[in-house]
C-alpha atoms as a PDB file:
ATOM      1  CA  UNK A   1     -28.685  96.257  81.463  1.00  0.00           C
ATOM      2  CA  UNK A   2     -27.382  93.431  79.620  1.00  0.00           C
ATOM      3  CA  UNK A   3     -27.348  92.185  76.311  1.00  0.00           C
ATOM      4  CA  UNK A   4     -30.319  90.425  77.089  1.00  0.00           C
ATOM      5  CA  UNK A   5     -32.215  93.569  77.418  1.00  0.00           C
ATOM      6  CA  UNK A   6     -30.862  95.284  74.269  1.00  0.00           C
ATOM      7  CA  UNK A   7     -32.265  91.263  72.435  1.00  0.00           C
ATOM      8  CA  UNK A   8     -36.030  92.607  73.896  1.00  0.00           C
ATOM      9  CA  UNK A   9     -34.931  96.642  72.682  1.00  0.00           C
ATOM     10  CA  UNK A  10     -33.638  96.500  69.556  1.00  0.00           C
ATOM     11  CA  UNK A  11     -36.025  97.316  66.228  1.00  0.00           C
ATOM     12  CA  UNK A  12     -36.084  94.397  63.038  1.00  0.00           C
ATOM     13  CA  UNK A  13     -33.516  94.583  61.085  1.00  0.00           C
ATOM     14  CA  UNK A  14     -34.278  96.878  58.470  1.00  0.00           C
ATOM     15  CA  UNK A  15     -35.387  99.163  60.796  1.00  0.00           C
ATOM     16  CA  UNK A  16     -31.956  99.239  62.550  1.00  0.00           C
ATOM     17  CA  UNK A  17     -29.549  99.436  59.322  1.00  0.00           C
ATOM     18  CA  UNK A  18     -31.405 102.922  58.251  1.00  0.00           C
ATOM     19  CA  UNK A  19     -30.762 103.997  61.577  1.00  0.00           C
ATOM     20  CA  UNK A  20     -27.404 103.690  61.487  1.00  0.00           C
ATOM     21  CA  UNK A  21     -27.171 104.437  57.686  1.00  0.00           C
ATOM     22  CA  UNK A  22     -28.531 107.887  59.094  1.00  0.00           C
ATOM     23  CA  UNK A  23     -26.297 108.033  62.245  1.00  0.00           C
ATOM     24  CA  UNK A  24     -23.416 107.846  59.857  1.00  0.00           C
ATOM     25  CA  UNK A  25     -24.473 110.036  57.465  1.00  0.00           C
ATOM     26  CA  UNK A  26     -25.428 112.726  59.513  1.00  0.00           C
ATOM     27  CA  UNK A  27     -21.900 112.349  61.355  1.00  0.00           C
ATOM     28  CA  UNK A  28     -19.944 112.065  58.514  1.00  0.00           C
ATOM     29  CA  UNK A  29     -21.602 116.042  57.332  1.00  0.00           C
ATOM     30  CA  UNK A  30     -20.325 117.186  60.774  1.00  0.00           C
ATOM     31  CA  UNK A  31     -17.056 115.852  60.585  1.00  0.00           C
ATOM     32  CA  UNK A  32     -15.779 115.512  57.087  1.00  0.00           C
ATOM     33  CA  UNK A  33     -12.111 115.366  57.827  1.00  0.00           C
ATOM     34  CA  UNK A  34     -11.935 113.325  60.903  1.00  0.00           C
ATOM     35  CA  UNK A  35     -12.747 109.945  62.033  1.00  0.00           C
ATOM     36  CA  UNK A  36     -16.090 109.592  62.720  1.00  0.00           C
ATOM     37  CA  UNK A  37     -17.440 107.643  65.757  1.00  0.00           C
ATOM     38  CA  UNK A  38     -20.160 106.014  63.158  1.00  0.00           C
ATOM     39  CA  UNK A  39     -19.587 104.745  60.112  1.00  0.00           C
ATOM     40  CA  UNK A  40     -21.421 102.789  57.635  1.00  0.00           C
ATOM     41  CA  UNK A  41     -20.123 100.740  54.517  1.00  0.00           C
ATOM     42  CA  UNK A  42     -22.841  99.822  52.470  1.00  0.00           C
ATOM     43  CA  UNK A  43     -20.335  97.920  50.320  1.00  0.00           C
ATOM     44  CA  UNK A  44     -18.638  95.899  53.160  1.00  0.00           C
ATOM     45  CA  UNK A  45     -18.723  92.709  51.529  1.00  0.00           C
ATOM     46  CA  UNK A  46     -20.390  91.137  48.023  1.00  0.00           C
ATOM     47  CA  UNK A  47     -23.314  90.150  49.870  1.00  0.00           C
ATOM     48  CA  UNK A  48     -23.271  92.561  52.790  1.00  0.00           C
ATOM     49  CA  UNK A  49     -23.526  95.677  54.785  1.00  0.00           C
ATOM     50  CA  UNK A  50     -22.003  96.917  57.849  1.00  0.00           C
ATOM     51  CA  UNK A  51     -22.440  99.484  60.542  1.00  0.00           C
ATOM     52  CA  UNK A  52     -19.542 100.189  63.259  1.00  0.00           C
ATOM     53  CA  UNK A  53     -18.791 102.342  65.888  1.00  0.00           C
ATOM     54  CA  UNK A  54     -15.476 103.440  67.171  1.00  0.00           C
ATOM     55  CA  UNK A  55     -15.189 106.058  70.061  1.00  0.00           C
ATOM     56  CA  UNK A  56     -11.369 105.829  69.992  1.00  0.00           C
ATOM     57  CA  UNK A  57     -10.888 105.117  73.364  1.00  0.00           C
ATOM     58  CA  UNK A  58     -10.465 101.041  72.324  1.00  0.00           C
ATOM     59  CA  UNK A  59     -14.413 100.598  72.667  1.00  0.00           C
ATOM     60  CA  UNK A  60     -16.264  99.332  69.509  1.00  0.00           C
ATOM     61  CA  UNK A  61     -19.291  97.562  67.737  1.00  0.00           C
ATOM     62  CA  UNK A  62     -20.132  96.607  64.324  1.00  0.00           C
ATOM     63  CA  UNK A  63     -23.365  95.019  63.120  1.00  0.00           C
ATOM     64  CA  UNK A  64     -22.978  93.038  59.725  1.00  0.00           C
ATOM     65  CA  UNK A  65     -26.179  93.264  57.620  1.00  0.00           C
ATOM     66  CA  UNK A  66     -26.700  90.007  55.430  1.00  0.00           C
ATOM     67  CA  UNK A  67     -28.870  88.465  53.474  1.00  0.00           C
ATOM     68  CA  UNK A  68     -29.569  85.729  56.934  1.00  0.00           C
ATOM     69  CA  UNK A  69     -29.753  88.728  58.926  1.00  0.00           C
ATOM     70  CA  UNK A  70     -28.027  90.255  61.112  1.00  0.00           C
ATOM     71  CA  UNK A  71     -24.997  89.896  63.559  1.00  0.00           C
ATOM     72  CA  UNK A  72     -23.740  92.087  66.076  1.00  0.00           C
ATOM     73  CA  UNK A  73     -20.558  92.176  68.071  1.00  0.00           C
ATOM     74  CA  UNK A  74     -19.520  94.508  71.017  1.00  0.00           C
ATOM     75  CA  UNK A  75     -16.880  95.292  72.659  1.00  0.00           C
ATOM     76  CA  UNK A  76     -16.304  97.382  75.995  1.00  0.00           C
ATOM     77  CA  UNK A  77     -12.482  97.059  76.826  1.00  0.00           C
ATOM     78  CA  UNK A  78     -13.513  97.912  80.912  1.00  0.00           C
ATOM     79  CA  UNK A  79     -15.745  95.015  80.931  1.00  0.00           C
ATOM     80  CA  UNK A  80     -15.320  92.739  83.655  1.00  0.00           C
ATOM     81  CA  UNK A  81     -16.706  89.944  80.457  1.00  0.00           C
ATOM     82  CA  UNK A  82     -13.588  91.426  78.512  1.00  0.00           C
ATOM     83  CA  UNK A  83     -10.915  88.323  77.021  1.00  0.00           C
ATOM     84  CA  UNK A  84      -7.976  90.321  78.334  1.00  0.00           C
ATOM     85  CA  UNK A  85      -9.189  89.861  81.614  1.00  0.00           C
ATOM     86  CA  UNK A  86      -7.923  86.407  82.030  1.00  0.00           C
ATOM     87  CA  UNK A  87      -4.750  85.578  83.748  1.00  0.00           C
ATOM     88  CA  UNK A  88      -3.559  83.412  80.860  1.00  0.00           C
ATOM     89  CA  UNK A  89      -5.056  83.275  77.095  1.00  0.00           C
ATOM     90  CA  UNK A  90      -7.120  85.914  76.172  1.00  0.00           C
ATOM     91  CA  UNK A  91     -10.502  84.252  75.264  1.00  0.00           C
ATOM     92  CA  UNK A  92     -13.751  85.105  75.322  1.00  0.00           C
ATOM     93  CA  UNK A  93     -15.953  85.110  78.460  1.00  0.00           C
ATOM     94  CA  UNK A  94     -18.350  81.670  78.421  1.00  0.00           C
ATOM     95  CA  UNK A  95     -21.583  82.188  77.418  1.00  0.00           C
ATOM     96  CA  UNK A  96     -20.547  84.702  74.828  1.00  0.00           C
ATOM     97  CA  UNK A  97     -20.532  83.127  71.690  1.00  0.00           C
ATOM     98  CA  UNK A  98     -21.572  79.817  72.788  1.00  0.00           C
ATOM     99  CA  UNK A  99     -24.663  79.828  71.355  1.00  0.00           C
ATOM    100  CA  UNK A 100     -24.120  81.675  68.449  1.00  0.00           C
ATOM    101  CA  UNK A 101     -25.675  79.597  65.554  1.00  0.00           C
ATOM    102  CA  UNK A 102     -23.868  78.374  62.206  1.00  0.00           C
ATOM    103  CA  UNK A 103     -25.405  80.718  59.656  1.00  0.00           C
ATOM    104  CA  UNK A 104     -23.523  83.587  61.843  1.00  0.00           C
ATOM    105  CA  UNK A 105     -20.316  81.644  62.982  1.00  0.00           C
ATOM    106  CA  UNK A 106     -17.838  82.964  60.106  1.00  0.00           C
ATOM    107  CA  UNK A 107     -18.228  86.007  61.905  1.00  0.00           C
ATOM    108  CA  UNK A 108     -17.060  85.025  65.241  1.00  0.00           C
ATOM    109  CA  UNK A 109     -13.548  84.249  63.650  1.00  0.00           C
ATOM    110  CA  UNK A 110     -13.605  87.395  61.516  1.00  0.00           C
ATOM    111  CA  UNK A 111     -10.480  89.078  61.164  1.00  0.00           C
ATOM    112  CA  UNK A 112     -11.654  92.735  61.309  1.00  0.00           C
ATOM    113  CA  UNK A 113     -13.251  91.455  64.726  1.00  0.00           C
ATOM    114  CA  UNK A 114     -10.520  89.400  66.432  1.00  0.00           C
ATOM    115  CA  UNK A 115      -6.857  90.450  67.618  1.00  0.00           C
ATOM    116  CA  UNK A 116      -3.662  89.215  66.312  1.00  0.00           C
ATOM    117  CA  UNK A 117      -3.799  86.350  67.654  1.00  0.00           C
ATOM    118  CA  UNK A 118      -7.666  85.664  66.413  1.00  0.00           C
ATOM    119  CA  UNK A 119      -9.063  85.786  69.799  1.00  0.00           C
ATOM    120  CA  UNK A 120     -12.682  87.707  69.411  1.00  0.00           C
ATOM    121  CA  UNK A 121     -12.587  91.120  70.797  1.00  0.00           C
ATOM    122  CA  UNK A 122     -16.400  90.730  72.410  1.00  0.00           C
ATOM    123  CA  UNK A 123     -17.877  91.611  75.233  1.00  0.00           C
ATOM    124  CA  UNK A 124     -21.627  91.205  74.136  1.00  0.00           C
ATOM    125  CA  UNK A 125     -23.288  89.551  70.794  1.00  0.00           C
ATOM    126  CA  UNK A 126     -26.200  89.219  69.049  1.00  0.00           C
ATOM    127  CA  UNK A 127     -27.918  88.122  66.443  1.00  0.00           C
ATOM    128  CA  UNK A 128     -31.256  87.861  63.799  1.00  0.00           C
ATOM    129  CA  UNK A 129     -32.157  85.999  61.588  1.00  0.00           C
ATOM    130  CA  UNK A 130     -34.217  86.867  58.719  1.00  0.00           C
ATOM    131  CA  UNK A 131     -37.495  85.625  59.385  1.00  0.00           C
ATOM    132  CA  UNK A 132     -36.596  85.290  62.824  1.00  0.00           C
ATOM    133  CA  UNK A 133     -39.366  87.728  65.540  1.00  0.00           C
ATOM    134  CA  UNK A 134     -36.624  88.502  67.863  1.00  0.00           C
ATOM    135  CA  UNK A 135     -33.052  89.345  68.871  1.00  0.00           C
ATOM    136  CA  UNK A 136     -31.199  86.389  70.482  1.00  0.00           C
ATOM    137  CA  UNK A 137     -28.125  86.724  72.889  1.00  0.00           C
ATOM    138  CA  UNK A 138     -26.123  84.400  74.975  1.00  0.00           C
ATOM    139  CA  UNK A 139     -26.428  84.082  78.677  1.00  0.00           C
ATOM    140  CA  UNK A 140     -23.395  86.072  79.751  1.00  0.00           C
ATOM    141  CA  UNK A 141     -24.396  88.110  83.073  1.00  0.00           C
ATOM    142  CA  UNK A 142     -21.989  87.952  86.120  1.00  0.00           C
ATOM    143  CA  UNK A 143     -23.749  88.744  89.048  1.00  0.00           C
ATOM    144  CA  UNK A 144     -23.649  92.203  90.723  1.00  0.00           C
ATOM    145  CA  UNK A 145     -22.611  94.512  88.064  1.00  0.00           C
ATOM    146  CA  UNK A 146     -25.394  96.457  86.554  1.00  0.00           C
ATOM    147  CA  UNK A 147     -23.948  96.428  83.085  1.00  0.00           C
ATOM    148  CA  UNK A 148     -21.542  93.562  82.766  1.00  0.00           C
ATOM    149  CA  UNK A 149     -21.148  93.960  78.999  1.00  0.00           C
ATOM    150  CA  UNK A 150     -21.087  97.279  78.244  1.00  0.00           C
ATOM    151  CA  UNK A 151     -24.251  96.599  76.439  1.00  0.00           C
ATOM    152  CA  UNK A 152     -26.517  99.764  77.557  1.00  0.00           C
ATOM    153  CA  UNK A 153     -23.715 102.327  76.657  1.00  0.00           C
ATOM    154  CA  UNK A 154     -22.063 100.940  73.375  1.00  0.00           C
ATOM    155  CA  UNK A 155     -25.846 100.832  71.829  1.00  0.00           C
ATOM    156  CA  UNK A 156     -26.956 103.775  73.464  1.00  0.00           C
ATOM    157  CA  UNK A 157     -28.099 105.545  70.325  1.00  0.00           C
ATOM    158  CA  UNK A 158     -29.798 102.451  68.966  1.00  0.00           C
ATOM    159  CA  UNK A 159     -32.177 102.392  71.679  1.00  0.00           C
ATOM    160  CA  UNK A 160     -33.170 105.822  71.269  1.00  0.00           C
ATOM    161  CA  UNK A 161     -33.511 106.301  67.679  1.00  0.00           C
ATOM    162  CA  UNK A 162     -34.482 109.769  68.087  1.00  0.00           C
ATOM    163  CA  UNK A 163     -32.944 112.973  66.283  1.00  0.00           C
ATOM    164  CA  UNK A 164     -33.090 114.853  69.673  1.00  0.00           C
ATOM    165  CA  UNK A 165     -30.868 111.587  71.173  1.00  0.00           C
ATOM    166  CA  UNK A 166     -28.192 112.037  67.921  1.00  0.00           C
ATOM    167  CA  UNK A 167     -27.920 116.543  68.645  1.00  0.00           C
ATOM    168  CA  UNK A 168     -27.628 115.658  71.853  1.00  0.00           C
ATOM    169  CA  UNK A 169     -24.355 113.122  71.575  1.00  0.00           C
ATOM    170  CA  UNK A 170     -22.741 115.340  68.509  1.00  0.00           C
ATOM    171  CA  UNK A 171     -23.328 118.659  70.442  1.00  0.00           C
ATOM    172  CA  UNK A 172     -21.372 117.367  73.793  1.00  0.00           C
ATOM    173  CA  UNK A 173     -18.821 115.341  71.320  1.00  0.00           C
ATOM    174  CA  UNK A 174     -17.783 117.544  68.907  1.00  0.00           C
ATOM    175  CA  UNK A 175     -18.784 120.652  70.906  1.00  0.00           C
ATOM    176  CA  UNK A 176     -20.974 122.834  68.311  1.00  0.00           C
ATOM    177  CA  UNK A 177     -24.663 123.698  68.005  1.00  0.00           C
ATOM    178  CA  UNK A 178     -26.557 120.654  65.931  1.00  0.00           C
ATOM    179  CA  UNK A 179     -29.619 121.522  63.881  1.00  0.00           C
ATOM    180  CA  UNK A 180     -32.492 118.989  64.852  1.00  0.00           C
ATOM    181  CA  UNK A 181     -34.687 119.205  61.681  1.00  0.00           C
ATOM    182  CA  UNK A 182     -31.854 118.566  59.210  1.00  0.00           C
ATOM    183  CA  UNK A 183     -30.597 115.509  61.601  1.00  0.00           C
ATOM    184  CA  UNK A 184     -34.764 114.992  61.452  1.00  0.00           C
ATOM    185  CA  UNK A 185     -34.826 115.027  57.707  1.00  0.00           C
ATOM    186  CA  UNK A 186     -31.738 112.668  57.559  1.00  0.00           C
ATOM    187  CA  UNK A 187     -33.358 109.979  60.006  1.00  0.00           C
ATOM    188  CA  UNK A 188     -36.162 110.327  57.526  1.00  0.00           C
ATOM    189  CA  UNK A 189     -34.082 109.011  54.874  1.00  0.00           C
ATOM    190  CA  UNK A 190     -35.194 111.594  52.532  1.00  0.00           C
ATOM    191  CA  UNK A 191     -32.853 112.171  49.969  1.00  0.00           C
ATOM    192  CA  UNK A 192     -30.159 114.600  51.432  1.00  0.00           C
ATOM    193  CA  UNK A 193     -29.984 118.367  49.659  1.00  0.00           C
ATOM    194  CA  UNK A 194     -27.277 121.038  49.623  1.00  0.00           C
ATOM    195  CA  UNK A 195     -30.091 123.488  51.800  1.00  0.00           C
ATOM    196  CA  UNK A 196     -29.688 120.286  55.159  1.00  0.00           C
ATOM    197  CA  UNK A 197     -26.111 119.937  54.103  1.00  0.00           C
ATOM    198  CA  UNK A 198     -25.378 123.421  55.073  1.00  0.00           C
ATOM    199  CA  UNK A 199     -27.517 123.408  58.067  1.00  0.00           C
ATOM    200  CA  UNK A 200     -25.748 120.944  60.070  1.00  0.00           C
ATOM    201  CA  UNK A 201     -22.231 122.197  58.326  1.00  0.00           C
ATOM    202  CA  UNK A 202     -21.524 125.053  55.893  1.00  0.00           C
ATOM    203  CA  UNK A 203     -17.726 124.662  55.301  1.00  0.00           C
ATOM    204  CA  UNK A 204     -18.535 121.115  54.668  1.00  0.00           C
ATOM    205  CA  UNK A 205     -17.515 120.423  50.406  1.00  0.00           C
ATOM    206  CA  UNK A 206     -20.036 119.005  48.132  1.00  0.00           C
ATOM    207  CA  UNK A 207     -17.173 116.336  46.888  1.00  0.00           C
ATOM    208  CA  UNK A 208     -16.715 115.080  50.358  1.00  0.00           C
ATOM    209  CA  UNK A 209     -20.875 114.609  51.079  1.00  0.00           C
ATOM    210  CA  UNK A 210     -21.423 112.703  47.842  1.00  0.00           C
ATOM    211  CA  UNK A 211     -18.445 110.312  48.382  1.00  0.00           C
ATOM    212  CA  UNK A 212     -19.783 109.990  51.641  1.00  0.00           C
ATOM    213  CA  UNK A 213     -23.733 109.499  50.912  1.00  0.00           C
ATOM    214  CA  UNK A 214     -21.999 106.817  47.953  1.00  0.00           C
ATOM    215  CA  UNK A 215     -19.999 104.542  50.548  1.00  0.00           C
ATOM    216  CA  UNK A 216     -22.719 105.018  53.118  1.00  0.00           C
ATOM    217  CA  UNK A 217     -25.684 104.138  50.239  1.00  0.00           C
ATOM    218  CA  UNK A 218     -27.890 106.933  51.355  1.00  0.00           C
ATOM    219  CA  UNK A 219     -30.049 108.779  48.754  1.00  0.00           C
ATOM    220  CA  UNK A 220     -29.165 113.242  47.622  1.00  0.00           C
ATOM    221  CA  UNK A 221     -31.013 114.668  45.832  1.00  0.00           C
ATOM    222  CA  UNK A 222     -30.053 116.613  41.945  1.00  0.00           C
ATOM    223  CA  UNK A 223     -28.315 119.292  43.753  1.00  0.00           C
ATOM    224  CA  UNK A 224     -25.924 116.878  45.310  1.00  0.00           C
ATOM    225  CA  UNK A 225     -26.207 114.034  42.828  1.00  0.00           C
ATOM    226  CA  UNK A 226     -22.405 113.625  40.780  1.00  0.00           C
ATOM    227  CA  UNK A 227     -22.908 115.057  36.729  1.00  0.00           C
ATOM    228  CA  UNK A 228     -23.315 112.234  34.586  1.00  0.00           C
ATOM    229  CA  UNK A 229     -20.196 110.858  32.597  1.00  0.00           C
END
């Protein structure tokens, strides 16, 4: 699986940023004090909204939501399409970025997605328009590898949007029983109460899930709303 196939996968845009509005939500209730895996910044620029994942281990995405659409970058640091794997400069593997077109080219050179020296950390990309119908990748697939980019594991959970697919990754991560119907009710995007809050953690502190739910831009209800003034 390639990037390609992720292109032909992937839902429309709005679609995908409550997804991972509710990935990180849910995440950051189950692990209040830690870093997360998936995060969300619904304030990430004036104009914009972001979505990353970091599984510590030097793998990464992050999809920037803006008012032309949408961008993606990933970034598998074992893939044989890696920049580091050149003998001399780092740079990134042809077909890439090639094609990536202007509206979405200030993010090829952003800083939070290059190295020091601003070579892009990528290993896959893609990209939608706004009014576009589809995902569009560049043509990056070496022959015999059956996922050159990293592509089907880095997205793994935004090809199968499913509660049961997010219990399932937090229960072998962070090693403790996940309740399905509040991660349900979170997917949802139902405004999150104290009563789900407790479900999927009960030492978690009100203070935390509201600064949270505010940086993330997801909806609580009065029971979890901050008092006025």
């Amino acid at each position: 699986m390639t990037a390609g196939d992720i292109a032909a996968a992937l839902p429309d845009i709005d679609t995908l940023k409550d997804l991972c509005r509710s990935m990180a939500m849910a995440e950051a209730i189950l692990n209040p004090d830690g870093e997360c895996i998936y995060s969300y910044s619904a304030q990430w620029s004036e104009a914009e909204e972001a979505a990353s994942m970091r599984n510590g281990s030097g793998d990464e995405y992050d999809i920037v939501f803006a008012p032309e659409g949408a961008y993606i970058r990933g970034f598998d640091h074992e893939s044989p399409l890696s920049p580091y794997h050149h003998e001399d400069v780092p740079q990134p593997w042809p077909g890439v970025l090639d094609s990536v077109p202007e509206v979405f080219r200030r993010h090829v050179g952003e800083p939070a997605f290059t190295d020091e020296d601003g070579c892009p950390v990528v290993t896959a990309c893609l990209w939608r328009e706004t009014n576009a119908p589809s995902w569009q990748t560049g043509r990056n697939t070496p022959e015999g590898h059956p996922d050159p980019d990293g592509s089907h594991w880095l997205f793994e959970l935004l090809l199968d949007p499913s509660p049961e697919a997010f219990r399932t990754f937090a229960e072998d991560y962070y090693e403790v029983p996940v309740e399905v119907e509040a991660v349900r009710h979170i997917y949802d995007l139902r405004p999150l109460g104290q009563r789900h809050v407790v479900a999927l953690n009960p030492s978690v502190g009100a203070e935390t899930v509201i600064a949270a739910a505010k940086a993330i831009g997801y909806p609580l209800t009065v029971d979890l709303r901050p008092a006025a003034g």
